[in-house]
Structures are given as C-alpha cells and as structure tokens.
Protein backbone atom coordinates (compact mmCIF):
# COMPACT_ATOMS: atom_id res chain seq x y z
CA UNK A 1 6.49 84.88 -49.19
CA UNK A 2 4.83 88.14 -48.25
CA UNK A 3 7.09 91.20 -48.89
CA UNK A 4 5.25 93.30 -45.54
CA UNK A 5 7.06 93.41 -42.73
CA UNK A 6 5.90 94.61 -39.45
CA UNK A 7 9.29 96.16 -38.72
CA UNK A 8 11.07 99.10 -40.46
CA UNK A 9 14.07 101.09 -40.50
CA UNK A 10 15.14 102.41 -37.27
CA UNK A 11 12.24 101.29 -34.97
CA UNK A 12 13.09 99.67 -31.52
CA UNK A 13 12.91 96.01 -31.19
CA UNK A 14 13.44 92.85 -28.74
CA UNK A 15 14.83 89.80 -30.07
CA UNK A 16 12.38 86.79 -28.89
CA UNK A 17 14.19 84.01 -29.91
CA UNK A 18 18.10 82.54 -30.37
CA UNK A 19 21.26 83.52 -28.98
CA UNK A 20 20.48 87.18 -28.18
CA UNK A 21 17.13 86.89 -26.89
CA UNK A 22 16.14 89.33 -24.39
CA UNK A 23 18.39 92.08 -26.19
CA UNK A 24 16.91 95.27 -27.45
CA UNK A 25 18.71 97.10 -30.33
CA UNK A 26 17.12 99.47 -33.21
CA UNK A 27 16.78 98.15 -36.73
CA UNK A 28 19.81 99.00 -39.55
CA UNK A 29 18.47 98.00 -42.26
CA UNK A 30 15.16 95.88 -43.44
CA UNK A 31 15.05 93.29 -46.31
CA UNK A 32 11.61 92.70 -47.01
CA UNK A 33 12.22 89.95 -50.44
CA UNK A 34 14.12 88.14 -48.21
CA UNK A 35 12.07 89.03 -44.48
CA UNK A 36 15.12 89.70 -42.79
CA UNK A 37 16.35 92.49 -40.59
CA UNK A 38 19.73 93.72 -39.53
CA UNK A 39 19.89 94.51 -35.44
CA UNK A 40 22.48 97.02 -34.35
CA UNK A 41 25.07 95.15 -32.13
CA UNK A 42 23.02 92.17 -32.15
CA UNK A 43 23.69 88.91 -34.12
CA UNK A 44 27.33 89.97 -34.50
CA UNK A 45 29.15 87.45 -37.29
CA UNK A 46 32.78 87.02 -38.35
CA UNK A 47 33.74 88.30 -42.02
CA UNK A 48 36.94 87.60 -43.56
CA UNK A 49 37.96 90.74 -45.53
CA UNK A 50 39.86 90.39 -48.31
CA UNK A 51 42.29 93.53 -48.67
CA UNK A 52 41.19 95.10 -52.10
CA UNK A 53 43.91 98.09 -52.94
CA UNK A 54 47.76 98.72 -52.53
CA UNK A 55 48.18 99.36 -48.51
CA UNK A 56 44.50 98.24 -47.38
CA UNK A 57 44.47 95.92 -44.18
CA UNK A 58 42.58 92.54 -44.43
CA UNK A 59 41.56 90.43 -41.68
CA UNK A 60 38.77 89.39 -39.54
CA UNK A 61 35.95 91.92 -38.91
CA UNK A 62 32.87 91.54 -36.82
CA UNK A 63 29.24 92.90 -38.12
CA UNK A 64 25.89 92.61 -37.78
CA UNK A 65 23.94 89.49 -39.22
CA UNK A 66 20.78 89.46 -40.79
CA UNK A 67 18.23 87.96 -38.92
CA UNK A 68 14.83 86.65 -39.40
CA UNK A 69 12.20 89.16 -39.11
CA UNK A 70 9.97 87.13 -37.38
CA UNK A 71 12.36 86.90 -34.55
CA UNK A 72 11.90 89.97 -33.13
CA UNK A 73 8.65 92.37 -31.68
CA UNK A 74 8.69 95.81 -31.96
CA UNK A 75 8.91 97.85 -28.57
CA UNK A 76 6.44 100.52 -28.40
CA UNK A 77 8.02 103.81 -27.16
CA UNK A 78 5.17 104.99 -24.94
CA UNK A 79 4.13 101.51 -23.10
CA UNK A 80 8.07 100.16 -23.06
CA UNK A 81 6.51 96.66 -23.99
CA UNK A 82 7.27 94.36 -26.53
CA UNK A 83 4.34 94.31 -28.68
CA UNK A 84 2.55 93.18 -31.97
CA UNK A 85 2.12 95.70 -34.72
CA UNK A 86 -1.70 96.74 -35.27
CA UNK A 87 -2.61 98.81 -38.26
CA UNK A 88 -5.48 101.46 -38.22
CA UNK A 89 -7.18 102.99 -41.03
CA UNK A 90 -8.54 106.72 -41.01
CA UNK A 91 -9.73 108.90 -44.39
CA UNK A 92 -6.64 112.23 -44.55
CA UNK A 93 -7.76 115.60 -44.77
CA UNK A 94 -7.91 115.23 -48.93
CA UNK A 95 -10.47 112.07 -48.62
CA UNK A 96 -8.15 109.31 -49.09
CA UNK A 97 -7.65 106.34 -46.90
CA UNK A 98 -4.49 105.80 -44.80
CA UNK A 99 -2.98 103.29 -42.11
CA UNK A 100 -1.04 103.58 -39.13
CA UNK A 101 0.36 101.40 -37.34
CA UNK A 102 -0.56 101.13 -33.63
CA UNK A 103 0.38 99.48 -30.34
CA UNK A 104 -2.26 96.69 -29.93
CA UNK A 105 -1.87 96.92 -26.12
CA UNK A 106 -1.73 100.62 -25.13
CA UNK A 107 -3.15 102.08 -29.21
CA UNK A 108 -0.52 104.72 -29.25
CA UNK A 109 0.92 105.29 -32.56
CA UNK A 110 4.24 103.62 -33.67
C-alpha cells in the first residue's frame, strides 16, 4: 500500500461514503502506514475505559474512529466544493523543484 495520502492534518473534508456521509469535519490526525484518517466529531465509537489509578472514573466514552482515507474528498476553501487533490510542480527561488497541491476544479492552492 502507498504511504501518500491526499489528505493531511487539519484540512477540511466531506465524508463520501458510510454512515456520516454528507458531513464535513477537519482532519485530527492522519495515519498514512495504515491510510486512515481521524474526522473530528465524525465516526464517533464507544470505548470502554478501564480506570487506571486510585480514584480515576471508568466507563463508557465516545471518540472519534479512524476511517478510511479514501472515504473522504478534501473541500477546497476558496471554491467550497468537494474536490480531488491535484499536485503542481514549480522550480523555488534556490533552483529546486517543489509541489503544491491544487484544486483541480477552480487551481487555487490547498
């Protein structure tokens, strides 16, 4: 599995598939070895925590769940759209090469 995802850490997204499609939420965290993202408020599982010390509470708390990368599009800010991820290359003011990634509808800059 390829360890590039098109998403990163605290860009906008819309969930296209599953329970909470339609949803928007920004990204928490990304896990590229595994290609899964964490949603804030979206995805929302049931953990069963254990108390660990003298006096700490246990019980059942809700979280985010991972969730497959390739469930969700990133939004661009400027068009509002749900969108795939282009990447353009330009040469930086010392002469090496760079990429950016793009909106492939409108071009802005993500």
């Amino acid at each position: 599995m390829s360890n590039k995802l098109h998403v990163k850490k605290d860009d906008t997204v819309l969930v296209i598939s599953g329970d909470d499609k339609g949803k928007k939420g920004k990204v928490l965290e990304v896990s590229p070895k595994e290609g899964k993202v964490i949603v804030e408020g979206l995805n929302m599982v049931k953990k069963h925590v254990k108390p660990r010390k003298m006096g700490d509470q246990g019980g059942i708390v809700e979280a985010e769940g991972a969730m497959y990368a390739s469930k969700v599009q990133v939004v661009c800010p400027s068009c509002k759209k749900a969108v795939r991820v282009a990447y353009k290359k330009f040469a930086d003011d010392n002469g090496k090469n760079r990429s950016v990634r793009v909106c492939s509808k409108c071009g802005e800059t993500l």
